[in-house]
N, C-alpha and C. Protein backbone atom coordinates (compact mmCIF):
# COMPACT_ATOMS: atom_id res chain seq x y z
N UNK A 1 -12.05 -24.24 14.58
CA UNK A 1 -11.05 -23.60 13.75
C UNK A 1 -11.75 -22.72 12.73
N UNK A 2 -11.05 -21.02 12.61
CA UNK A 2 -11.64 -20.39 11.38
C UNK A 2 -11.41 -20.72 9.99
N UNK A 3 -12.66 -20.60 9.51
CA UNK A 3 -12.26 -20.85 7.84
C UNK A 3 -11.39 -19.50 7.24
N UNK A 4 -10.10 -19.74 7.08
CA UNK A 4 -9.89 -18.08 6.52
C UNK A 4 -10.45 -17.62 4.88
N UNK A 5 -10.97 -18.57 4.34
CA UNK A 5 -11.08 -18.15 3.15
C UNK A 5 -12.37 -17.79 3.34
N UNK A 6 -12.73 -18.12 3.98
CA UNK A 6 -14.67 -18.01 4.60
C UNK A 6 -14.38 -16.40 4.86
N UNK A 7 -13.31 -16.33 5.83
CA UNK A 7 -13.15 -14.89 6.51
C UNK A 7 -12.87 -13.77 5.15
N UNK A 8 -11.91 -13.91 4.05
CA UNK A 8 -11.74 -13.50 3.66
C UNK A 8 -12.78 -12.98 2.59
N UNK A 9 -13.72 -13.96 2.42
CA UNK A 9 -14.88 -13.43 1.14
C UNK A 9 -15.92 -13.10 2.18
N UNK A 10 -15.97 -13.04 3.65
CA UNK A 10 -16.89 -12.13 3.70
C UNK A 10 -16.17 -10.82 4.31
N UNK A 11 -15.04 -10.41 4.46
CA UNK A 11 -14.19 -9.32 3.90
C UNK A 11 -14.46 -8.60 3.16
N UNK A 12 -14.22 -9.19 2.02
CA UNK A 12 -13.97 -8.88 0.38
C UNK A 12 -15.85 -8.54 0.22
N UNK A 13 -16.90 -8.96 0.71
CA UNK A 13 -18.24 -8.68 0.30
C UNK A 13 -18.56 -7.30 1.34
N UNK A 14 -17.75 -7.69 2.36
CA UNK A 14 -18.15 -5.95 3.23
C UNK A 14 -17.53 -4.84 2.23
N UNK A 15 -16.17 -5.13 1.83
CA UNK A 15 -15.84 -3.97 1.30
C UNK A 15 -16.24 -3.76 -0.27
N UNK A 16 -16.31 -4.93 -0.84
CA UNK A 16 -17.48 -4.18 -2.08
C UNK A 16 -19.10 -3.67 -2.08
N UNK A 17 -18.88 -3.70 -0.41
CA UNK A 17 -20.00 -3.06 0.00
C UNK A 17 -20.07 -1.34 0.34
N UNK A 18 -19.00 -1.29 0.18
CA UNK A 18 -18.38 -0.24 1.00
C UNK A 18 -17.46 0.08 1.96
N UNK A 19 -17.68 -1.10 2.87
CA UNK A 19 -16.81 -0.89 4.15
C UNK A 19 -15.44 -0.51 4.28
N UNK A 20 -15.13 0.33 4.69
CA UNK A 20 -13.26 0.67 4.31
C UNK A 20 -12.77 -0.25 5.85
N UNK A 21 -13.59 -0.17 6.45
CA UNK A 21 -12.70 -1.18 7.53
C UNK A 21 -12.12 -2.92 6.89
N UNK A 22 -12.96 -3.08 6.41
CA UNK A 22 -12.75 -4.59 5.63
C UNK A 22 -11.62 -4.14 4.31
N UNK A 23 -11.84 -3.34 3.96
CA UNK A 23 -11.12 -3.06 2.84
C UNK A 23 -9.38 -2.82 3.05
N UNK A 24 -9.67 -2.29 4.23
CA UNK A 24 -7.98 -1.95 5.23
C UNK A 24 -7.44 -3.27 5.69
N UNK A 25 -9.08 -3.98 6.12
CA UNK A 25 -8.36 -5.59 6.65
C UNK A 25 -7.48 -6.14 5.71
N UNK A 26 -8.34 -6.05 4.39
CA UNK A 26 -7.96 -6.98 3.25
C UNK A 26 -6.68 -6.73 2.84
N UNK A 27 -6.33 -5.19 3.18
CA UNK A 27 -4.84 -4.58 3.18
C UNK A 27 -3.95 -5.30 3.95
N UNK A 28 -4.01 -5.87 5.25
CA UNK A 28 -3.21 -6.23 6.18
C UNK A 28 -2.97 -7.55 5.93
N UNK A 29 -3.97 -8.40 5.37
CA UNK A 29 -3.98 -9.44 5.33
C UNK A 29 -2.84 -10.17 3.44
N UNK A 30 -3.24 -8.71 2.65
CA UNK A 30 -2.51 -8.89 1.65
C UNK A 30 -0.72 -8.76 1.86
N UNK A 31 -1.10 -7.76 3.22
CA UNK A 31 0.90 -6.90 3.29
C UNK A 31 0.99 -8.26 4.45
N UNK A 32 0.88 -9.17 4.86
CA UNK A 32 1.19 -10.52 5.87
C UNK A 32 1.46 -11.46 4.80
N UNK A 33 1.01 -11.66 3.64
CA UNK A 33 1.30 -12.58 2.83
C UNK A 33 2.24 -12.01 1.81
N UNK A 34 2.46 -10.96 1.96
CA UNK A 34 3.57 -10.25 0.71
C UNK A 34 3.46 -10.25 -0.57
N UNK A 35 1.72 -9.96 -0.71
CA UNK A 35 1.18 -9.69 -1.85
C UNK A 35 0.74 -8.75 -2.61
N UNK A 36 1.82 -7.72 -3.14
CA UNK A 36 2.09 -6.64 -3.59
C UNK A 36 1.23 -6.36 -4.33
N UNK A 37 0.69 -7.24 -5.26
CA UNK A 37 -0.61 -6.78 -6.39
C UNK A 37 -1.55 -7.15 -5.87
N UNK A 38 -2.16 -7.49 -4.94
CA UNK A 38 -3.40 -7.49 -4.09
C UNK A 38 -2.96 -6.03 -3.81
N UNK A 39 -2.28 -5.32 -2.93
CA UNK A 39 -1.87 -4.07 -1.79
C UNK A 39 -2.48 -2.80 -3.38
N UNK A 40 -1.81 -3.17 -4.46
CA UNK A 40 -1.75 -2.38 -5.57
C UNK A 40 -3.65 -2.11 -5.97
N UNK A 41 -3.85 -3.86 -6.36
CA UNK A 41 -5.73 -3.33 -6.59
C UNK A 41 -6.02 -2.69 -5.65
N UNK A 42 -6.10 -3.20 -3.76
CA UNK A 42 -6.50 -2.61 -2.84
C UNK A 42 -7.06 -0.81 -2.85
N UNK A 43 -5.49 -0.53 -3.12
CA UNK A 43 -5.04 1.14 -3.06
C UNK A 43 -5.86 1.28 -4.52
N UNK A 44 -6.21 0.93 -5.36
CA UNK A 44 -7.23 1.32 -6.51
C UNK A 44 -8.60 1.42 -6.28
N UNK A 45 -9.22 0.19 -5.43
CA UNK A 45 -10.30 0.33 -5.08
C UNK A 45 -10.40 1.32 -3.58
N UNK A 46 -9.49 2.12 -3.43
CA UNK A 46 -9.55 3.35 -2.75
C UNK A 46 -9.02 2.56 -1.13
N UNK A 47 -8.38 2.13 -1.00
CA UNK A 47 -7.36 1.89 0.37
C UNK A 47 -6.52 2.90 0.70
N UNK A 48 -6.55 3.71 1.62
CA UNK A 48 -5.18 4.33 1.93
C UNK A 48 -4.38 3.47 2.53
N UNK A 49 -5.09 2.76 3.39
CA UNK A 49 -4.30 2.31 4.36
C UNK A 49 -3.39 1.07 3.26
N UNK A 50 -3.94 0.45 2.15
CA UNK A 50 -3.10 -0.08 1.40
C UNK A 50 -1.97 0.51 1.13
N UNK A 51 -2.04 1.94 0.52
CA UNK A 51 -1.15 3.33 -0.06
C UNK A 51 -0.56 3.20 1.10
N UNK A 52 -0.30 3.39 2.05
CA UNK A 52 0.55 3.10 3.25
C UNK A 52 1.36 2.18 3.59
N UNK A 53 0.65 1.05 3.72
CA UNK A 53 1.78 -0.13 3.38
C UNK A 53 2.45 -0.81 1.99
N UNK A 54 1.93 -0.26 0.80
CA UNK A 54 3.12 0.27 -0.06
C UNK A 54 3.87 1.12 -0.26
N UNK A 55 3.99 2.11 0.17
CA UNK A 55 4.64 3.32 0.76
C UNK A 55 5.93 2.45 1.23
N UNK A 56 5.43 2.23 2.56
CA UNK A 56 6.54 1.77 3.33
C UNK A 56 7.57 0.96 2.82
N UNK A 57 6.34 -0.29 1.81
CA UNK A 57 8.02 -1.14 1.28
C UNK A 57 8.64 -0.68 0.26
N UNK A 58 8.24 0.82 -0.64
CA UNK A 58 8.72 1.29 -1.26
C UNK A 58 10.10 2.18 -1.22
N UNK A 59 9.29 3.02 0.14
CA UNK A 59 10.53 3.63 0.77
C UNK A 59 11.62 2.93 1.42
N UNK A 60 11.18 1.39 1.69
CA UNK A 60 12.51 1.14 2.48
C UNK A 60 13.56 0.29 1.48
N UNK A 61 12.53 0.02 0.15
CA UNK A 61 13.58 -0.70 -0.68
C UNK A 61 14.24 0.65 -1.51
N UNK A 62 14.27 1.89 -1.46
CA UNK A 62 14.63 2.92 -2.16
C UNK A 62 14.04 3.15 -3.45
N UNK A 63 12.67 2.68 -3.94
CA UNK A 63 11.64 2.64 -5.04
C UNK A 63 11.10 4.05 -5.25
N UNK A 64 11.80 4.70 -6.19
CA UNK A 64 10.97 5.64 -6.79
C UNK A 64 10.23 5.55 -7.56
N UNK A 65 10.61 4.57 -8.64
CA UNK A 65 9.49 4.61 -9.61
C UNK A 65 8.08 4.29 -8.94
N UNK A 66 8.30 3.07 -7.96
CA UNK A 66 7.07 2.70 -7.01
C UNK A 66 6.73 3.62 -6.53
N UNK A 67 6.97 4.55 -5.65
CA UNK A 67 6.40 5.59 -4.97
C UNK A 67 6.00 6.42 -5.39
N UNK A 68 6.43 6.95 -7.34
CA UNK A 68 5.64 7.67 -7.76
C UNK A 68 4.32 6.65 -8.71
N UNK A 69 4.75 5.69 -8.65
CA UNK A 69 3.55 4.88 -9.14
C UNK A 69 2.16 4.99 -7.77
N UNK A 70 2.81 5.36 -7.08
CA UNK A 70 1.70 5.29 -5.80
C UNK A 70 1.26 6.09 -5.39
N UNK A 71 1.96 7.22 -6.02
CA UNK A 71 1.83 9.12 -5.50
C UNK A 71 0.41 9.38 -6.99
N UNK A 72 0.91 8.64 -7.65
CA UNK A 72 -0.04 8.94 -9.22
C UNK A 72 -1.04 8.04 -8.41
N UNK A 73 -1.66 7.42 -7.71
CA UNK A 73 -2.79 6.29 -7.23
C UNK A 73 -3.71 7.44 -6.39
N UNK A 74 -2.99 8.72 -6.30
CA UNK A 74 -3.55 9.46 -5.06
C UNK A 74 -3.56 9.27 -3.67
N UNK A 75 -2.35 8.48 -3.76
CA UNK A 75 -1.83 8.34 -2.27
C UNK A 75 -0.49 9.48 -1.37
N UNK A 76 -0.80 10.52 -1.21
CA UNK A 76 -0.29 11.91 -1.46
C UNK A 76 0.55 11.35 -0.46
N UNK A 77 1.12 10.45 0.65
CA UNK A 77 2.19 10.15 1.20
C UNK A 77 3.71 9.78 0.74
N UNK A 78 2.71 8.90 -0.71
CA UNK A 78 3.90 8.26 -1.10
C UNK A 78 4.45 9.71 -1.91
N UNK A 79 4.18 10.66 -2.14
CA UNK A 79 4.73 11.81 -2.86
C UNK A 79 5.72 12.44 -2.14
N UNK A 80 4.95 12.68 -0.79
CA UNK A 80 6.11 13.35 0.19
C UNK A 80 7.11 12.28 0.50
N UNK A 81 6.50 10.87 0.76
CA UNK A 81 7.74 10.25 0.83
C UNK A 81 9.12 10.37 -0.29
N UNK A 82 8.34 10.07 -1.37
CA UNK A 82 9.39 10.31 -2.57
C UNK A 82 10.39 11.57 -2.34
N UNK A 83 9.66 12.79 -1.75
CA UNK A 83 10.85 14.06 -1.93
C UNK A 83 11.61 13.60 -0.72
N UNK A 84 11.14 13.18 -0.16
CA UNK A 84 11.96 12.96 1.33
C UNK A 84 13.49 12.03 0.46
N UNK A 85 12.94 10.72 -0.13
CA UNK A 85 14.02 10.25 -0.18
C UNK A 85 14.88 11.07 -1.28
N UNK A 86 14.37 11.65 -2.59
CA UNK A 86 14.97 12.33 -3.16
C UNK A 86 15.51 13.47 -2.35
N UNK A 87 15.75 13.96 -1.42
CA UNK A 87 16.11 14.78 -0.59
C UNK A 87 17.65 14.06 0.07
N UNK A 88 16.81 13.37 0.70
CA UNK A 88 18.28 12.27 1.31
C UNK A 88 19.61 11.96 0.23
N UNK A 89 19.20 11.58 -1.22
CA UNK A 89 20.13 10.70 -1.98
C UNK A 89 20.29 11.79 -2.54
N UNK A 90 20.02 13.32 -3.10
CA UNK A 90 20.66 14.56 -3.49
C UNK A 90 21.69 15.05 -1.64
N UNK A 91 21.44 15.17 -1.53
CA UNK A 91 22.37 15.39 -0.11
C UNK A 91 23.73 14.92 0.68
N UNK A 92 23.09 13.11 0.28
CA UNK A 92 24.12 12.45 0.06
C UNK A 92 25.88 12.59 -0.50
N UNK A 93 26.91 12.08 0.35
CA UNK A 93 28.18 12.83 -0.45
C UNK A 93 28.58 11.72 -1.54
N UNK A 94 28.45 12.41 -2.80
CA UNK A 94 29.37 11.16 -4.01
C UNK A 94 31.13 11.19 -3.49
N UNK A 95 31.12 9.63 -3.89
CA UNK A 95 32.37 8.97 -3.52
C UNK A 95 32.66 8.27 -4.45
């Protein structure tokens, strides 16, 4: 049986090594446990692929402030995402 915490700090030592592959892991492994402020440092210590999967739960919960919190991280997706949805909800018919 794997140790995951074993797995995870030697993860966490590739990518304060550099490694962006470990660093993306550490992304996947934070967005499986639904650990939003792990995904948040991630995307600080330079994850896109973090910026991506906050993106996503940003855009699908309708989070602007999040998405421009994530567009300001230099994650230039979550920016276009943002006009996208600001696009959609100006378009939208009031009722």
């Amino acid at each position: 049986m794997t140790n995951m915490n074993a797995d995870r700090e030697t993860l966490r030592e590739l990518a304060d090594g550099g490694n962006a592959t470990a660093l993306d892991r550490l992304a996947d492994l934070a967005d499986a446990a639904d650990d939003v402020v792990e995904l948040s440092e991630l995307l600080d210590e330079g994850s896109m692929h973090a910026g991506l999967l906050l993106t996503r739960r940003a855009a699908a919960a309708g989070d602007l402030r999040e998405l421009q919190r994530i567009s300001d991280a230099s994650y230039e997706e979550a920016g276009n995402e943002l006009d996208r949805v600001l696009k959609v909800s100006a378009a939208e018919p009031r009722g």
